[in-house]
Protein backbone atom coordinates (compact mmCIF):
# COMPACT_ATOMS: atom_id res chain seq x y z
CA UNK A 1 44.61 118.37 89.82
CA UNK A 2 44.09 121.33 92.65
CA UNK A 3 46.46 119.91 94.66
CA UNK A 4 49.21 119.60 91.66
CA UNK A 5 49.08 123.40 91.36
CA UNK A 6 49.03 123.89 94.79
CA UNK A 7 52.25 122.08 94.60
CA UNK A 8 53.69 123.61 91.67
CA UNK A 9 52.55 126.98 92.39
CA UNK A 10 55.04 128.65 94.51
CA UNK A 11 58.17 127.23 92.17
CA UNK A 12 56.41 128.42 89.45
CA UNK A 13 56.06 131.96 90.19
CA UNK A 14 59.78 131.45 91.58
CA UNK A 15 61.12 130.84 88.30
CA UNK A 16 58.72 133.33 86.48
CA UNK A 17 60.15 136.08 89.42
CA UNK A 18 63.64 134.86 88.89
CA UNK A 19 63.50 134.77 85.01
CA UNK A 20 62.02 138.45 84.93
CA UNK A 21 65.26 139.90 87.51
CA UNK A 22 67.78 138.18 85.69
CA UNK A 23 66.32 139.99 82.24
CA UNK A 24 65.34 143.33 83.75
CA UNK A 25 68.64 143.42 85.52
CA UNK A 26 70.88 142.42 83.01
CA UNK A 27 68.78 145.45 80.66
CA UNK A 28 69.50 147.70 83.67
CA UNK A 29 73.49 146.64 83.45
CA UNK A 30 73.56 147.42 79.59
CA UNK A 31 72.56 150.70 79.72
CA UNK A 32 74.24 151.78 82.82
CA UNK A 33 77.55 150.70 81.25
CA UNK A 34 76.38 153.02 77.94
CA UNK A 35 74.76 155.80 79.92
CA UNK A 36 75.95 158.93 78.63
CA UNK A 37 77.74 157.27 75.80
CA UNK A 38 75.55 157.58 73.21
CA UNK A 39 74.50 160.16 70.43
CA UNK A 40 72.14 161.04 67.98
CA UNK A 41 74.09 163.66 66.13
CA UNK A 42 77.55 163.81 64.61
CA UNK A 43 77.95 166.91 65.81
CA UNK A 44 78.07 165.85 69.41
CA UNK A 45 79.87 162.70 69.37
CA UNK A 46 83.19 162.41 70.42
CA UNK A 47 85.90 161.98 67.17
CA UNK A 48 87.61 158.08 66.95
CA UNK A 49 90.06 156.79 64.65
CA UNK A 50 87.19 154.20 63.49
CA UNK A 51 84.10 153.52 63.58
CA UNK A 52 82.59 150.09 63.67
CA UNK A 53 79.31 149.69 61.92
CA UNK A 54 77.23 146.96 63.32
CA UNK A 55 75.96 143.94 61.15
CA UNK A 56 73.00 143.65 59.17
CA UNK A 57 71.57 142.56 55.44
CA UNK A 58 69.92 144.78 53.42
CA UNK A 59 66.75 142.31 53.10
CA UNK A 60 65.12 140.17 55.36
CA UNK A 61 64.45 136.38 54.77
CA UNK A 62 62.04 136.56 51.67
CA UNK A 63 63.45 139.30 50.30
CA UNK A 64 61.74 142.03 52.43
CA UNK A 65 63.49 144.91 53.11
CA UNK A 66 65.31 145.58 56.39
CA UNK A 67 64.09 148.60 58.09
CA UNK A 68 67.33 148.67 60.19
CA UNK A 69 69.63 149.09 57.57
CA UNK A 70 69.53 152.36 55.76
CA UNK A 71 68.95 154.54 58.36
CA UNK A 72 72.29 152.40 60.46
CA UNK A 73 74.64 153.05 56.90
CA UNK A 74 72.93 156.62 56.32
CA UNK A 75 74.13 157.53 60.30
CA UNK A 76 77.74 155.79 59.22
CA UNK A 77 78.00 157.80 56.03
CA UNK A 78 77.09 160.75 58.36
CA UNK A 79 79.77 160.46 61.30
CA UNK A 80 82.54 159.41 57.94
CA UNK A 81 81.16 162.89 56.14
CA UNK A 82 81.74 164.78 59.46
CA UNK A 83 85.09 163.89 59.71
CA UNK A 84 84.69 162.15 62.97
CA UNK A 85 86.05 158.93 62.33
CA UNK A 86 89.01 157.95 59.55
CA UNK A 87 87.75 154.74 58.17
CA UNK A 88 84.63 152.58 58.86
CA UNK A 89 85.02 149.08 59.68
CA UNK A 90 81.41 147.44 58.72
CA UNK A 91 81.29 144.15 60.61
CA UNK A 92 78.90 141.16 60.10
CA UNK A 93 77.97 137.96 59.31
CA UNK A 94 79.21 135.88 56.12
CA UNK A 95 78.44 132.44 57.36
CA UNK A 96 77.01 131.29 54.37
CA UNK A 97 77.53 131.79 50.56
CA UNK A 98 73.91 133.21 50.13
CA UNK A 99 74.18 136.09 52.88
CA UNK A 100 76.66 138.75 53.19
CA UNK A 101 76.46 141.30 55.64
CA UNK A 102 79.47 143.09 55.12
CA UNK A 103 79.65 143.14 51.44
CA UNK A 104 75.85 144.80 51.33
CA UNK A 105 76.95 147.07 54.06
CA UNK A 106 80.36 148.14 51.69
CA UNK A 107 78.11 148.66 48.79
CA UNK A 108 75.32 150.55 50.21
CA UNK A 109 78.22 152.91 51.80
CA UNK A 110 79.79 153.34 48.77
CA UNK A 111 76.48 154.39 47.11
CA UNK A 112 76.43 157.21 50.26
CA UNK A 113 80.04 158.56 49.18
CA UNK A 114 82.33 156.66 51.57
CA UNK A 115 85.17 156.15 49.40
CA UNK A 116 85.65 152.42 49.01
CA UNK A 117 89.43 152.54 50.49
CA UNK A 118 88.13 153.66 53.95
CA UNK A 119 85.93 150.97 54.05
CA UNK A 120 87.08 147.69 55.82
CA UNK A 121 84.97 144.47 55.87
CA UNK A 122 85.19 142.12 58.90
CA UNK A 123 83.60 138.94 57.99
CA UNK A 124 83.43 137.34 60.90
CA UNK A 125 81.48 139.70 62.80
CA UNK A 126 79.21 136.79 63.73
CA UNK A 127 77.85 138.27 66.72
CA UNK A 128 77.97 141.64 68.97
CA UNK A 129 80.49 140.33 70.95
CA UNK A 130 82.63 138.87 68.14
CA UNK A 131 82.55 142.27 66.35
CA UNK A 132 84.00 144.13 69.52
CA UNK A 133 86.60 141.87 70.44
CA UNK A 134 87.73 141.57 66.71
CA UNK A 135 87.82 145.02 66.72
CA UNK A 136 90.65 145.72 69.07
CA UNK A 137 92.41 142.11 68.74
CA UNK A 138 92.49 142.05 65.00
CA UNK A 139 91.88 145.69 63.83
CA UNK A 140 94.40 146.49 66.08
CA UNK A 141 91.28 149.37 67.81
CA UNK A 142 91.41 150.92 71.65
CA UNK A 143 88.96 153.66 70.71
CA UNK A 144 85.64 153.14 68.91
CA UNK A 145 81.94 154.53 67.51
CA UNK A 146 79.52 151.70 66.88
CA UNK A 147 77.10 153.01 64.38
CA UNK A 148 73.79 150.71 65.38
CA UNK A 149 70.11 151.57 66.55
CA UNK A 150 70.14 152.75 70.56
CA UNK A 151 69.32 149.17 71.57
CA UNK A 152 72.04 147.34 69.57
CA UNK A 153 74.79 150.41 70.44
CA UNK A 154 74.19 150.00 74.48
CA UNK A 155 74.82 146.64 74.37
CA UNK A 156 77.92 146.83 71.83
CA UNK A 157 79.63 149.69 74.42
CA UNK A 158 78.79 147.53 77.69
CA UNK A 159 81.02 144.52 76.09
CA UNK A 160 83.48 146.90 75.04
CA UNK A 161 83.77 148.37 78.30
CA UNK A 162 84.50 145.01 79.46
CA UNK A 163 87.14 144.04 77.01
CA UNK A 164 89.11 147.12 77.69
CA UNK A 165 87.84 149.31 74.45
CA UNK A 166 86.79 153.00 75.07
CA UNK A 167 83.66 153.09 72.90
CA UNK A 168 80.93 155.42 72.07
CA UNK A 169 77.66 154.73 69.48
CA UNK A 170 76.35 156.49 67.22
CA UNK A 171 72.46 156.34 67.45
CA UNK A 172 70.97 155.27 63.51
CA UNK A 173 67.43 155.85 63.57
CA UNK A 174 64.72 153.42 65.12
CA UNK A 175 62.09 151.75 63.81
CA UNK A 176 58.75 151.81 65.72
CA UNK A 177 58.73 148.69 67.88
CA UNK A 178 54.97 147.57 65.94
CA UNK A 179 56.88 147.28 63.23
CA UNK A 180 59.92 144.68 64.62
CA UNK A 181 58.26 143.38 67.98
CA UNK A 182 60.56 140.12 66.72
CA UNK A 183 63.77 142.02 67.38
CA UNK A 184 62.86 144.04 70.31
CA UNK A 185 62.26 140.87 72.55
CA UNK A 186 64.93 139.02 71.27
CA UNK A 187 67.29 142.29 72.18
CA UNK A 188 66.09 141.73 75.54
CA UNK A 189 67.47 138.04 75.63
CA UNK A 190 70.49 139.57 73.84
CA UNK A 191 71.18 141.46 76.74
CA UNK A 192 71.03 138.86 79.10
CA UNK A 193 73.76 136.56 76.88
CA UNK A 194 75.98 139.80 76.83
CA UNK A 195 76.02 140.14 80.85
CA UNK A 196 76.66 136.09 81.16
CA UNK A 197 78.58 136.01 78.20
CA UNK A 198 80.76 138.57 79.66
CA UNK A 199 80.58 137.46 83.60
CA UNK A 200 79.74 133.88 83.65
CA UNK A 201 80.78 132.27 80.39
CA UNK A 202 83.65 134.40 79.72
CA UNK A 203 82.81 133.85 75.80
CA UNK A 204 85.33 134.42 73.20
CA UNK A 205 84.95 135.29 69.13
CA UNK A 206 84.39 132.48 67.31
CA UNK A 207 87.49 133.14 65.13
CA UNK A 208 90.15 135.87 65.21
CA UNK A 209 93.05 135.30 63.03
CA UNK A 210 95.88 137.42 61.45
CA UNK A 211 95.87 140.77 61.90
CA UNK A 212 94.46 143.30 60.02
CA UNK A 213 95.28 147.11 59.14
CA UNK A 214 93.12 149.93 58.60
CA UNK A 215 93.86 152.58 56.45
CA UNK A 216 93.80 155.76 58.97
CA UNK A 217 96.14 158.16 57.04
């Protein structure tokens, strides 16, 4: 037994060292890409024909509320109110018939006083990545504001940055990290599918399709 961790010692640690560069570094990469890209105030950001406002459902599995999403469609309402952006393009995940980010994302907007007719729903906004590049290949977009939590925005601006898309985020507020440890370690392994997604895998959206207007006027 002593000498069969003696032997698998060294690879061990290896991997463990290996495992904790390639997530550390590919956190590093994220934010370097959104440094100085993001705000917490309307007031500061810079203006964009559209925003894009990042998926997520209202309630969690078992009906809990999610603590994400008011204070992400609040910040949306916010930058819309301010006159920063034209329309609002809320982008998610409609995979299956009993969960519909975009559609609870349109409602809980409209309930804020975005006017439903500057509200466009992408319903294939199956992941980060599939929301950015839909963005400027079917929304027909070279200059965006993600509305998202800090975390989610960094990563959304380092793909767009390497798609071609000039991109800022719009910081919605956080929720203490004791009360979603889930999602702030699986951000961190979100991070590291971005940076291979992006430079190993060269991943594309799922779907894309026709294209699709948005009402800027």
């Amino acid at each position: 037994m002593k000498s069969l961790f003696k032997r698998w010692w060294l690879p061990g640690m290896a991997l463990v060292l290996a495992g904790a560069s390639l997530v550390f570094g590919s956190e590093w990469w994220v934010a370097h890409a959104a440094q100085g890209r993001c705000y917490d105030s309307v007031d500061s950001i810079p203006a964009a024909p559209v925003a894009v406002v990042l998926g997520a459902a209202s309630r969690l599995s078992g009906g809990r509320p999610n603590l994400f999403f008011l204070p992400r469609m609040e910040a949306a309402a916010a930058l819309f109110k301010a006159g920063r952006v034209k329309a609002l393009i809320v982008s998610g995940d409609n995979s299956r018939q009993d969960y519909d980010e975009p559609t609870d994302m349109k409602h809980a907007l409209m309930q804020l006083g975005v006017p439903v007719e500057k509200i466009v729903c992408d319903y294939a906004g199956f992941r980060t990545l599939d929301s950015v590049v839909r963005a400027r290949e079917v929304f027909g977009q070279q200059k965006i504001i993600f509305v998202s939590q800090r975390f989610h925005n960094a990563r959304a601006i380092y793909l767009a940055r390497a798609f071609g898309i000039d991109a800022w985020g719009l910081d919605a507020g956080d929720v203490p990290v004791a009360l979603s440890v889930k999602t702030f370690l699986r951000e961190k392994l979100a991070c590291v599918k971005a940076v291979l997604d992006v430079n190993v895998l060269h991943t594309r959206p799922k779907h894309l399709g026709e294209k699709v207007s948005v009402p800027l006027d």
